[in-house]
Protein backbone atom coordinates (compact mmCIF):
# COMPACT_ATOMS: atom_id res chain seq x y z
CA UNK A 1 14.96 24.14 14.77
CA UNK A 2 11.78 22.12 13.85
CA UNK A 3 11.46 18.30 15.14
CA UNK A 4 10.14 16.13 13.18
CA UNK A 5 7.99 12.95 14.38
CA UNK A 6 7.38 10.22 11.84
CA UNK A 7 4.81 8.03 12.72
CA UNK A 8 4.87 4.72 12.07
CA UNK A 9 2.13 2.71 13.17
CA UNK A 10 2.14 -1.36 13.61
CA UNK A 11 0.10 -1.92 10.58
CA UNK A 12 -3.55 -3.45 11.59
CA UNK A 13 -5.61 -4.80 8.72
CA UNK A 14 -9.25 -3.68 10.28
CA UNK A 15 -7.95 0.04 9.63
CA UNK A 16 -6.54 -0.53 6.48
CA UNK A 17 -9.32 -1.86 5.03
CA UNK A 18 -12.13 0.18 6.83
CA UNK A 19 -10.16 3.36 7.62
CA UNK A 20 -9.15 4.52 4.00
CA UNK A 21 -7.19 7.93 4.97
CA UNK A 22 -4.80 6.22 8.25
CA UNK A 23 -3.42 3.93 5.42
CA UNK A 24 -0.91 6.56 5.12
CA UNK A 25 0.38 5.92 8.67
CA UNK A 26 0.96 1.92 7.85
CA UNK A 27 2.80 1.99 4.51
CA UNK A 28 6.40 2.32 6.25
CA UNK A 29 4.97 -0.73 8.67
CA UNK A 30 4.37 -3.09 5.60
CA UNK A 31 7.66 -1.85 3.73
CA UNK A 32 9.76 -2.41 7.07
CA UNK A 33 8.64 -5.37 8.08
CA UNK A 34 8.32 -7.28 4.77
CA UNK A 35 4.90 -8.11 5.99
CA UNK A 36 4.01 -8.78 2.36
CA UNK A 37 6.92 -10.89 0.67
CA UNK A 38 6.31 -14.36 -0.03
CA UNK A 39 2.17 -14.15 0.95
CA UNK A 40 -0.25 -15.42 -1.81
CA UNK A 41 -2.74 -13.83 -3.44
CA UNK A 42 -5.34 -14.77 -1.15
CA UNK A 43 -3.49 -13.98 1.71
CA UNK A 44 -2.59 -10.42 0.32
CA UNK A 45 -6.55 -10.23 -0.04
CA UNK A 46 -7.12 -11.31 3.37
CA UNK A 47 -5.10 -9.00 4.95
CA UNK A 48 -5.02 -5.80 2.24
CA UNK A 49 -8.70 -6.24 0.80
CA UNK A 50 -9.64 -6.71 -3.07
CA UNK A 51 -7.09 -4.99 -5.51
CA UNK A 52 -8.28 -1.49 -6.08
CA UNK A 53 -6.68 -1.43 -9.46
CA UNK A 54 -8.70 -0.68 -12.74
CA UNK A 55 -5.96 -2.30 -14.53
CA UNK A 56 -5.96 -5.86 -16.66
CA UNK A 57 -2.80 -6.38 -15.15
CA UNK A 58 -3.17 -9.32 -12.91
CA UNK A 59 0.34 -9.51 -11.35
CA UNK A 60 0.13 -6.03 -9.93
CA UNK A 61 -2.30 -4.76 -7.28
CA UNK A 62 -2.57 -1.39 -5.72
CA UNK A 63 -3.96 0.04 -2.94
CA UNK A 64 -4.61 3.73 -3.02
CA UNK A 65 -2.70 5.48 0.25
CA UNK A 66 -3.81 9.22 -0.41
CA UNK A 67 -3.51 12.24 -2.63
CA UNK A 68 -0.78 15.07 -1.97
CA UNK A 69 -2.32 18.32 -3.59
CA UNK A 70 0.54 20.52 -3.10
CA UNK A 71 2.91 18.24 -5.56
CA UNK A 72 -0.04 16.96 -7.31
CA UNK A 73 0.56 13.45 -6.53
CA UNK A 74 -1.61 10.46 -5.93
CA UNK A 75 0.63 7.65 -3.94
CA UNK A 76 -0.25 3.89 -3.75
CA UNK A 77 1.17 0.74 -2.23
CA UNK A 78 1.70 -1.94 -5.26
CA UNK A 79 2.32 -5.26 -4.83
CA UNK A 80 3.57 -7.42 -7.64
CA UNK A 81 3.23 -10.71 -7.88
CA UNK A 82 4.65 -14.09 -9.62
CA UNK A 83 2.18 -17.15 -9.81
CA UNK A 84 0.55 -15.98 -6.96
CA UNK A 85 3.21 -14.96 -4.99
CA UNK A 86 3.98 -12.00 -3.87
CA UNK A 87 7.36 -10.88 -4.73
CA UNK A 88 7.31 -6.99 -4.41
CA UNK A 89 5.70 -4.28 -2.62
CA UNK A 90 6.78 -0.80 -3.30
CA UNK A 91 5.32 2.89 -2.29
CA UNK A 92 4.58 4.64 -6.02
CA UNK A 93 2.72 7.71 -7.52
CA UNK A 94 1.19 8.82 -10.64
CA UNK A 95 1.01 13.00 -11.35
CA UNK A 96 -2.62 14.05 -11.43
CA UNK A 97 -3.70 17.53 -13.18
């Protein structure tokens, strides 16, 4: 039988913004713990860095977390917001070819 460890690391904002590939390690962290919820914009920014998104959209931000070749995934954190607010943060992936 095989044990398992998941890691789950209290999240630290240095290392998410300077440390790119241990994101991975804090997205459970900032899902748990609602870390997120009710922060504004600025705040978000503060602690997350500048939205990484390409998109127009300006009520959803994401945050790339890392790219899983053998399912051909790329997986963000995406946090939506409503006049500033944020409202919703949620683990998602897009299929890459």
């Amino acid at each position: 039988m095989l044990n398992f460890l998941i890691f789950i690391k209290k999240f630290n904002s240095y290392e998410w913004k300077n440390q790119q590939q241990k994101r991975r390690y804090y997205v459970r962290s900032i899902l748990n713990t609602q870390l997120i919820l009710g922060k504004t914009s600025e705040e978000v920014e503060e602690l997350l860095g500048k939205n990484e998104s390409c998109s127009r959209v300006a009520n959803r931000w994401t945050y790339t977390l890392y790219n899983e070749t053998k399912t051909r995934r790329k997986y963000f954190l995406v946090v939506y917001f409503e006049h500033h607010i944020a409202v919703k943060v949620r683990k998602e992936y897009k299929s890459i070819f």
